[in-house]
N, C-alpha and C. Protein backbone atom coordinates (compact mmCIF):
# COMPACT_ATOMS: atom_id res chain seq x y z
N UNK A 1 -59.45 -21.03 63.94
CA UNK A 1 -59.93 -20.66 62.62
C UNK A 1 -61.02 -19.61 62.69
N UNK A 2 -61.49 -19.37 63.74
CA UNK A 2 -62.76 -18.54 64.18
C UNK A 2 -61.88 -16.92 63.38
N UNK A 3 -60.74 -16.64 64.26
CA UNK A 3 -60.38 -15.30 63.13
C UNK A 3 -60.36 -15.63 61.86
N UNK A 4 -59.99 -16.41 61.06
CA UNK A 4 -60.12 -16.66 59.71
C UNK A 4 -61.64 -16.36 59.34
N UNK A 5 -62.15 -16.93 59.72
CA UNK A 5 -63.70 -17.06 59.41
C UNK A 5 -64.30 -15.00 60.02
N UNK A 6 -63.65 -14.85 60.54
CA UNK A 6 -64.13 -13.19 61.07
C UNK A 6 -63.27 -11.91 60.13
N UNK A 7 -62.64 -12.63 59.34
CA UNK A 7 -62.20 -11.58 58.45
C UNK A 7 -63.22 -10.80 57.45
N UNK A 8 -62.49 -9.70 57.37
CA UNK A 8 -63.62 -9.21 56.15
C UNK A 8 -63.26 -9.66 54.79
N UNK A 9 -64.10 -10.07 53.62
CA UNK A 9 -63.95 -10.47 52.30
C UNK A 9 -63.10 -9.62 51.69
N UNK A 10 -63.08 -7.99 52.27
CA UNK A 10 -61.81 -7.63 51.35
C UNK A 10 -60.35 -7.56 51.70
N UNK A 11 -60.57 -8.22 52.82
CA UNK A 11 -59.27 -8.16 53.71
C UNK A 11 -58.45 -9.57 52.84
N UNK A 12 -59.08 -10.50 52.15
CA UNK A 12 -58.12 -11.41 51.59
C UNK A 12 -56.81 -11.10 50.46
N UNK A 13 -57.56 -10.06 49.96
CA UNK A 13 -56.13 -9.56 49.06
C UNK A 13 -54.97 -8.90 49.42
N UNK A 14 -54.97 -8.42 50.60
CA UNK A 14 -54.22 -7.57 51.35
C UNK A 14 -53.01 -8.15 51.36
N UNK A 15 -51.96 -7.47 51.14
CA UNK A 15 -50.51 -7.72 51.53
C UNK A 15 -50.30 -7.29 52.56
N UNK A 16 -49.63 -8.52 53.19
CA UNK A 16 -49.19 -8.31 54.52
C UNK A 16 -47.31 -8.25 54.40
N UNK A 17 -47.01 -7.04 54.65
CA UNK A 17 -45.89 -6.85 54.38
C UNK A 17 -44.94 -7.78 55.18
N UNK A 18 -44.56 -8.03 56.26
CA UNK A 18 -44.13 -8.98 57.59
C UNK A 18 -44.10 -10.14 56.85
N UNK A 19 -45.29 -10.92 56.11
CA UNK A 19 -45.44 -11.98 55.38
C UNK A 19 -44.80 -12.38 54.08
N UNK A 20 -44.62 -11.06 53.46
CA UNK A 20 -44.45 -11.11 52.12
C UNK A 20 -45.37 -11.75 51.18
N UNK A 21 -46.38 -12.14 51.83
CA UNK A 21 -47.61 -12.49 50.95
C UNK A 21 -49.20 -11.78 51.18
N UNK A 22 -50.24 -12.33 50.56
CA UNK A 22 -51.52 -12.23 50.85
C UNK A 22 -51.97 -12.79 51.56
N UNK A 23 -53.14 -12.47 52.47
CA UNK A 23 -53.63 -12.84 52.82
C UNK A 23 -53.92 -14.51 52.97
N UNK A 24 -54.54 -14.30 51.90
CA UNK A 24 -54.89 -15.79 51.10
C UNK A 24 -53.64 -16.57 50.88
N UNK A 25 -52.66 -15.98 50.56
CA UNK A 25 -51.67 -16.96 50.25
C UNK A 25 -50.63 -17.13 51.53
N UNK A 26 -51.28 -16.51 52.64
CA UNK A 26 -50.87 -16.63 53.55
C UNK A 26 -51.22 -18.29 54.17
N UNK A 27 -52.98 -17.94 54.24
CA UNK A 27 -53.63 -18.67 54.88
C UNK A 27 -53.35 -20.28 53.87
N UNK A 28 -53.02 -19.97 52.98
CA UNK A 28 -52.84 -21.52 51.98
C UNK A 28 -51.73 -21.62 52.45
N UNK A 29 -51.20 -21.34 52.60
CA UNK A 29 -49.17 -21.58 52.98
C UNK A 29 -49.47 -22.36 54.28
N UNK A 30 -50.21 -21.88 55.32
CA UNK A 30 -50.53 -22.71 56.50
C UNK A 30 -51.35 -23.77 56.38
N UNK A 31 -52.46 -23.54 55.78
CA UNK A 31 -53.62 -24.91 55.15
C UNK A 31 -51.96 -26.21 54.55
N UNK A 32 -51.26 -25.93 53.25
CA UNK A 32 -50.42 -26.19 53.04
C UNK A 32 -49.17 -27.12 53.89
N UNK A 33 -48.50 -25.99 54.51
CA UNK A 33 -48.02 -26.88 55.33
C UNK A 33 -48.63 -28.11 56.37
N UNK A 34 -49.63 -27.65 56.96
CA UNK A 34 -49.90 -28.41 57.85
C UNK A 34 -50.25 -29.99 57.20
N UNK A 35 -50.64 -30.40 55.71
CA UNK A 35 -50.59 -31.42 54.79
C UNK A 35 -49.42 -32.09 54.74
N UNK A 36 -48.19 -30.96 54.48
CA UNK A 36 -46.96 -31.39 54.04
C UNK A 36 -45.96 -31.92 55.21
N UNK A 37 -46.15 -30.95 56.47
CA UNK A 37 -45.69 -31.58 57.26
C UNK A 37 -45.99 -33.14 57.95
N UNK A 38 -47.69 -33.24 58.26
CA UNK A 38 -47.58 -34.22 58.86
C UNK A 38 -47.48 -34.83 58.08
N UNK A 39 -47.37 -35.05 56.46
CA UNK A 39 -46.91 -36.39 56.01
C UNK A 39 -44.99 -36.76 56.05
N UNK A 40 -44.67 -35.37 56.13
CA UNK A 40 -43.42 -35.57 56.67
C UNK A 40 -42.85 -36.71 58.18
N UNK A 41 -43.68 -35.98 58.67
CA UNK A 41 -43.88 -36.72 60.44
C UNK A 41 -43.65 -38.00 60.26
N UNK A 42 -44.84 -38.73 59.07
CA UNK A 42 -45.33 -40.19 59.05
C UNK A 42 -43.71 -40.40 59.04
N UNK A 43 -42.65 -40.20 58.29
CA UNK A 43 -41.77 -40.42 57.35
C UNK A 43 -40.70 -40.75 58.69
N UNK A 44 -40.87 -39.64 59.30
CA UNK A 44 -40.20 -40.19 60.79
C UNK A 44 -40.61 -41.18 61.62
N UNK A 45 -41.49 -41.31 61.37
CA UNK A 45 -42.30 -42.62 62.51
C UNK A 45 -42.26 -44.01 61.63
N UNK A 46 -42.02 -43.38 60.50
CA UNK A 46 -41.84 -45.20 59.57
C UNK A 46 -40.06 -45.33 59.74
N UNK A 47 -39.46 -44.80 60.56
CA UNK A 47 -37.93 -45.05 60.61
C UNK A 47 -37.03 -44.40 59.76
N UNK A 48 -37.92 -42.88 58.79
CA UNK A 48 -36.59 -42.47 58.02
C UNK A 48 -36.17 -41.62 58.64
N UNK A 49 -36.29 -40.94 59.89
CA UNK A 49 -35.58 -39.89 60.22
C UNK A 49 -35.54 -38.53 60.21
N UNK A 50 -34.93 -38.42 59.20
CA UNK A 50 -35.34 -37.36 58.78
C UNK A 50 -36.11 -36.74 57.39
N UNK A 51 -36.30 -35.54 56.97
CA UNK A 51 -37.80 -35.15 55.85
C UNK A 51 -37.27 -35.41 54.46
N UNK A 52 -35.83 -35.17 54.90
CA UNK A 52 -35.30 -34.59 53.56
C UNK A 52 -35.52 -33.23 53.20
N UNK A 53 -36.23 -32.37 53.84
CA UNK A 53 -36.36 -31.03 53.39
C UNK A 53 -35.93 -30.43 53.59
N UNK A 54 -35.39 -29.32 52.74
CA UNK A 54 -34.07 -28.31 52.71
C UNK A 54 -34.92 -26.62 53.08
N UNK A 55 -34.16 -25.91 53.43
CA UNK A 55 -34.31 -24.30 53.26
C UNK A 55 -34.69 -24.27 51.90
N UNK A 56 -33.29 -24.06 50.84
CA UNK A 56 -33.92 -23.86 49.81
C UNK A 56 -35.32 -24.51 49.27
N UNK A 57 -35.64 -25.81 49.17
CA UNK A 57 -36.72 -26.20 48.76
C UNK A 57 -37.94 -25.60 49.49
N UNK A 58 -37.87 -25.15 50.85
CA UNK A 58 -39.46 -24.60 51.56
C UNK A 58 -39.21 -23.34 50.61
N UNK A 59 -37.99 -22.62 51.22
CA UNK A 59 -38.24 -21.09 50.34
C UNK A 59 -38.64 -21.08 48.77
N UNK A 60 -38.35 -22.07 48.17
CA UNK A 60 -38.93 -21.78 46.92
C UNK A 60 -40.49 -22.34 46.61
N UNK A 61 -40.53 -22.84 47.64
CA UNK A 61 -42.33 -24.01 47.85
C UNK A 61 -43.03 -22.49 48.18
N UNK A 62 -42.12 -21.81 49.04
CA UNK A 62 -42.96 -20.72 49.46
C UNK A 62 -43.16 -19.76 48.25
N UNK A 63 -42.18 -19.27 47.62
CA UNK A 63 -42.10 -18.36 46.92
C UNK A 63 -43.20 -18.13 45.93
N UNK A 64 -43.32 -19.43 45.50
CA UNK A 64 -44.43 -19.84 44.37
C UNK A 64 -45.40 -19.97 44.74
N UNK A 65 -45.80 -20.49 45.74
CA UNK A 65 -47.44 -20.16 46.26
C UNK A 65 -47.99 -18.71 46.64
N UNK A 66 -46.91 -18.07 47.30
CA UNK A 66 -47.49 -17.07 47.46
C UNK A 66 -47.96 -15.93 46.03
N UNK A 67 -47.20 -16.30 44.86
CA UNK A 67 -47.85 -15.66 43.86
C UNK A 67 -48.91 -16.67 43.39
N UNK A 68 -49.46 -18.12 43.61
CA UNK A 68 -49.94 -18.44 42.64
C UNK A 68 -51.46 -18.64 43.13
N UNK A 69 -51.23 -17.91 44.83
CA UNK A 69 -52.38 -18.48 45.51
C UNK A 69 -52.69 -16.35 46.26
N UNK A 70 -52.13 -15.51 45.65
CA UNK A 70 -51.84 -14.44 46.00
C UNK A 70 -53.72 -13.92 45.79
N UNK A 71 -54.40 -14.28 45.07
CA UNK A 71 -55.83 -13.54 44.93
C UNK A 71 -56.68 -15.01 44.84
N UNK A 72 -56.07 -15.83 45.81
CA UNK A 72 -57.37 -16.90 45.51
C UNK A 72 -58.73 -16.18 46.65
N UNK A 73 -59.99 -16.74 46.33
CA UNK A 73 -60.94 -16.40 47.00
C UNK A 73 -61.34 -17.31 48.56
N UNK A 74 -62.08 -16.24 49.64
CA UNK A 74 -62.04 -16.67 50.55
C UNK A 74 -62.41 -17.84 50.86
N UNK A 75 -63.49 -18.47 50.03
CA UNK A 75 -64.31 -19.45 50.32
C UNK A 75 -63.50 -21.22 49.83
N UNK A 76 -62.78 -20.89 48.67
CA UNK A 76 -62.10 -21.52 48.10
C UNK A 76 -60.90 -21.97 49.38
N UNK A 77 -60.35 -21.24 49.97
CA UNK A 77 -59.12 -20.66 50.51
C UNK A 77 -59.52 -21.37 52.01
N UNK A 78 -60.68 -21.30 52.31
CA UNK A 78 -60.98 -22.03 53.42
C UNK A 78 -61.50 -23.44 53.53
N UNK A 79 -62.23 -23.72 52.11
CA UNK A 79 -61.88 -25.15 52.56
C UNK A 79 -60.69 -25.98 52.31
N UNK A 80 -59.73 -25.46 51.45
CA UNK A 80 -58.45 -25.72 51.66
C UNK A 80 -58.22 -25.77 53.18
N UNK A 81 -58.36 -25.02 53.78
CA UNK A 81 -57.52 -24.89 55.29
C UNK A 81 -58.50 -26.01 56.02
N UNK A 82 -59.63 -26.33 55.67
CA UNK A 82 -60.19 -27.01 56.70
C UNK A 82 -59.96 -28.38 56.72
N UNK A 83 -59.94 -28.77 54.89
CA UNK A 83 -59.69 -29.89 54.59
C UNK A 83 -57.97 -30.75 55.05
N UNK A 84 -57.09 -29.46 54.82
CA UNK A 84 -55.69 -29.35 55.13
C UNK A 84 -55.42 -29.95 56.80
N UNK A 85 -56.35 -29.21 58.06
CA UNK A 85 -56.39 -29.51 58.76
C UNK A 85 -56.62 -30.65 59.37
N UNK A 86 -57.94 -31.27 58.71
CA UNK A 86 -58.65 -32.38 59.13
C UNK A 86 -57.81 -33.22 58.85
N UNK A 87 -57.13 -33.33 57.61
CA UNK A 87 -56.00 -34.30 57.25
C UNK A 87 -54.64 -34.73 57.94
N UNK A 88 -54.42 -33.66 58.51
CA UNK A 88 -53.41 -33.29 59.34
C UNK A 88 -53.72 -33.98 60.50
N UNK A 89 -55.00 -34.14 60.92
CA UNK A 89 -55.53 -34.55 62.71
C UNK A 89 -55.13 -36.46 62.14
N UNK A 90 -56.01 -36.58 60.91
CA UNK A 90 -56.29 -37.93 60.97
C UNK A 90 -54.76 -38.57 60.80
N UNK A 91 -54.07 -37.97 60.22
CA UNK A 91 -52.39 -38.11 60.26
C UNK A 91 -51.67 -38.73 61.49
N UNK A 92 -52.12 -37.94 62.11
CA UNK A 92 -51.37 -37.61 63.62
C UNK A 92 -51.69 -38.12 64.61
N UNK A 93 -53.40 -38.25 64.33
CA UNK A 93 -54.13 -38.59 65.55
C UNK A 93 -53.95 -40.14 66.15
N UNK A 94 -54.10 -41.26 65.08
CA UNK A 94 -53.67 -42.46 65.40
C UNK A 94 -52.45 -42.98 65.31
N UNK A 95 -51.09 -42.23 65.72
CA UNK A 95 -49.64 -42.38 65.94
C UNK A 95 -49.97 -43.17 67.53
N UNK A 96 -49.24 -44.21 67.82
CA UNK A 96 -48.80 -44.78 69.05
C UNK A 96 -47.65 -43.78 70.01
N UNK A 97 -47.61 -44.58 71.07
CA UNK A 97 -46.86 -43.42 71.79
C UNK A 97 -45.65 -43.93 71.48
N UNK A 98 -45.09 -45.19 70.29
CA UNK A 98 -43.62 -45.60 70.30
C UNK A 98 -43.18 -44.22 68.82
N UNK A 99 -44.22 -44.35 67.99
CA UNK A 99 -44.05 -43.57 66.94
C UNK A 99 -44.27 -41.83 67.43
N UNK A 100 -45.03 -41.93 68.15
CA UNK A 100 -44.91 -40.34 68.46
C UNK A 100 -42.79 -39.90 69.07
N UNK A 101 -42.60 -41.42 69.72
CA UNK A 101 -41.43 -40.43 70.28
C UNK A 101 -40.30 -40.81 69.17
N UNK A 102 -40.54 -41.08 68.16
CA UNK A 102 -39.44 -41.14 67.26
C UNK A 102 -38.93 -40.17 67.23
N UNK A 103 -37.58 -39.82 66.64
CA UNK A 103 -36.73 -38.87 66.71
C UNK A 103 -36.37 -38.72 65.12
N UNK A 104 -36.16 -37.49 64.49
CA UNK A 104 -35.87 -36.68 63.67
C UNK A 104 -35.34 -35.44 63.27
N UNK A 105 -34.82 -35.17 62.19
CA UNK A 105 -34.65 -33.74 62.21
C UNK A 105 -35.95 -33.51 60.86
N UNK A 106 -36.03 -32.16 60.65
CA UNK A 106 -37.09 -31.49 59.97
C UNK A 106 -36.55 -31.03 58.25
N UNK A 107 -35.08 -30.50 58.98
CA UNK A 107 -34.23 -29.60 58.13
C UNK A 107 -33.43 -29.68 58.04
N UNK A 108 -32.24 -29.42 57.68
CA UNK A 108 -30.75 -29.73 58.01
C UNK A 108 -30.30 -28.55 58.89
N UNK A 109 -29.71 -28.66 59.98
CA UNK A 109 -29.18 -27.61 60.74
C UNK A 109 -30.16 -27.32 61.30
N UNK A 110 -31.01 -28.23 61.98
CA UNK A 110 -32.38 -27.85 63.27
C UNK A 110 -31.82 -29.07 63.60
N UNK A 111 -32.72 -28.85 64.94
CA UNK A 111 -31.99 -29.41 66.00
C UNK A 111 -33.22 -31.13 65.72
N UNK A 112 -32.59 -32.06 66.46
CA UNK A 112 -33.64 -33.31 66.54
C UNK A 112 -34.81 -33.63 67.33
N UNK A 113 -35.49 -34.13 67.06
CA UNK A 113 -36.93 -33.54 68.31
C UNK A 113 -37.68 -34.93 67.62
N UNK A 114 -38.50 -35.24 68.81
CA UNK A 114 -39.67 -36.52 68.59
C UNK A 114 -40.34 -36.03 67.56
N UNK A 115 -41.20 -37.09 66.89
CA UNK A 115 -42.37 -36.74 66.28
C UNK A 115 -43.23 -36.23 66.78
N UNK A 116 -43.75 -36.22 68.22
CA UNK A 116 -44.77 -35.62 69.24
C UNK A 116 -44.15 -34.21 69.22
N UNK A 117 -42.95 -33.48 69.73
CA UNK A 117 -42.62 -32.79 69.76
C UNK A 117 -42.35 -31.67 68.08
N UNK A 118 -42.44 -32.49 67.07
CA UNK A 118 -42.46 -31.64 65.86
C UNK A 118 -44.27 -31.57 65.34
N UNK A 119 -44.95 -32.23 66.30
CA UNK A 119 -46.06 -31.68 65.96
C UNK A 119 -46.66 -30.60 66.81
N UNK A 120 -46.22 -30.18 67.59
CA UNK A 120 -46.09 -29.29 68.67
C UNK A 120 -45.79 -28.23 68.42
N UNK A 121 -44.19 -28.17 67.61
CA UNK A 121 -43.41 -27.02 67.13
C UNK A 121 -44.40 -26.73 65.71
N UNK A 122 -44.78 -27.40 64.93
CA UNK A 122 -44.97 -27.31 63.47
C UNK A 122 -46.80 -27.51 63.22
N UNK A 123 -47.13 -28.02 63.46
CA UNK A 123 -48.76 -28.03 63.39
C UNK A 123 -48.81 -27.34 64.01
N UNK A 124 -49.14 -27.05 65.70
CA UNK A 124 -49.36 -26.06 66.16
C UNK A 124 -48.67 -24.54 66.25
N UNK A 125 -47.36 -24.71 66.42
CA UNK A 125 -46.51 -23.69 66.77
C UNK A 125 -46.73 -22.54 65.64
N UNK A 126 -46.40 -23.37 63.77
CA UNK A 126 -46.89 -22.24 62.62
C UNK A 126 -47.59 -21.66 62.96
N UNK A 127 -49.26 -22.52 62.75
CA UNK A 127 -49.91 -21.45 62.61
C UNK A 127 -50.26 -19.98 63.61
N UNK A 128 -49.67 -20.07 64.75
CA UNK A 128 -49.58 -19.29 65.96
C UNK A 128 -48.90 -18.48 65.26
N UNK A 129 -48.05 -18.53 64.71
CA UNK A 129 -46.68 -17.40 64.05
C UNK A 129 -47.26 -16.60 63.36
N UNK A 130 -48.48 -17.00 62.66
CA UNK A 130 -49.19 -16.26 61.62
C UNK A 130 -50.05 -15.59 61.66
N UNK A 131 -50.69 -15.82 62.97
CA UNK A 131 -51.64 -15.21 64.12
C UNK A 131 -52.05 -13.99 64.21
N UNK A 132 -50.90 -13.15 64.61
CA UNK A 132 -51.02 -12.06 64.76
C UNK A 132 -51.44 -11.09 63.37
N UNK A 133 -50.39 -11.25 62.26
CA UNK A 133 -50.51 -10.71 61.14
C UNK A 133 -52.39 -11.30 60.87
N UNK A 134 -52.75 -11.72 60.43
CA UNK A 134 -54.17 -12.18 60.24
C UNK A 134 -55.05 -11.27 61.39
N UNK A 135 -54.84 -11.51 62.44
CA UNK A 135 -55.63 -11.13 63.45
C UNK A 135 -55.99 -8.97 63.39
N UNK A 136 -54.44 -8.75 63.05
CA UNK A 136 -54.12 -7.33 62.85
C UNK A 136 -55.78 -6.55 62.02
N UNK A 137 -55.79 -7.28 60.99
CA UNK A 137 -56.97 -7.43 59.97
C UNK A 137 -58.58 -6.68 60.39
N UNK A 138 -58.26 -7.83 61.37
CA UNK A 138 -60.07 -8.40 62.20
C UNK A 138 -60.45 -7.26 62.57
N UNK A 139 -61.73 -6.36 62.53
CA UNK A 139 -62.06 -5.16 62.90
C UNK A 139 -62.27 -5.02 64.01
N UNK A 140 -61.85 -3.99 64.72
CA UNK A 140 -61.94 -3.82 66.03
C UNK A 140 -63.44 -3.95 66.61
N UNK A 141 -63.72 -4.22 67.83
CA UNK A 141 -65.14 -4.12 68.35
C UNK A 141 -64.71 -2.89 69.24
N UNK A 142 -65.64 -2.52 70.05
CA UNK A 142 -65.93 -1.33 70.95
C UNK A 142 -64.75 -2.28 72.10
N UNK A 143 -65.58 -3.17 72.50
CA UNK A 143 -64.92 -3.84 73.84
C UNK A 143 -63.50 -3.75 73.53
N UNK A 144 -62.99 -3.94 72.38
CA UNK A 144 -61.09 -3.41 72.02
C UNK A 144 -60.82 -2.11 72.68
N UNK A 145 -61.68 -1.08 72.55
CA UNK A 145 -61.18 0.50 72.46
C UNK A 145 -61.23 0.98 74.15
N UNK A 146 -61.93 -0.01 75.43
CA UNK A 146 -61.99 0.10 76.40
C UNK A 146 -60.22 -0.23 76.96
């Protein structure tokens, strides 16, 4: 979160073309998921399997946040992500190792993977994806240009 927090204030409105969103509605889409998923997770570790969640339904979860969260402000925008996060740990964090290796799918037409392993791909793995675009942002220091 340290790049989040090193952005510049006007860098939140920015369209990131790669993204198809803002900044901000970038960073809520990840705050976001990371809520939605691990309560997904639970859903596998209580024996349902799978999320129930479709393509279409993320793409349109997506579609709409990114306009509705497209000029939210930084400060706003981050404790979303922090709160999003923390929620996400306390989720996850007290799973046993019988519930971590439950097995699920995410989506229809992805492959099946533990609950340990979809927090791997999906808590961690997202926000890595998003990484770069955000990071692009961050102003260069001198020590970059060496």
């Amino acid at each position: 979160m340290e790049s989040l927090e090193a952005l510049p204030e006007n860098s939140w409105e920015t369209f990131l073309p790669g993204e198809e969103k803002t900044v901000a509605a970038l960073i809520h889409h990840v705050a976001w998921a990371m809520e939605a998923e691990s309560a997904a997770f639970l859903t596998m570790t209580g024996g349902g399997g799978d999320t129930g969640w479709t393509e279409e339904w993320l793409d349109a979860v997506n579609r709409e946040q990114a306009e509705v969260h497209a000029h939210d402000d930084r400060d706003s925008t981050m404790v979303h992500m922090h709160k999003s996060a923390e929620s996400a740990v306390q989720r996850v964090s007290g799973l046993s190792d019988d519930e971590l290796g439950r097995r699920g799918r995410h989506m229809p037409g992805e492959p099946e993977h533990s609950v340990s392993e979809w927090i791997e791909i999906c808590l961690i793995g997202h926000p890595r994806e998003h990484l770069p675009a955000i990071e692009s942002l961050l102003p260069r220091s001198s020590a970059d240009d060496r």
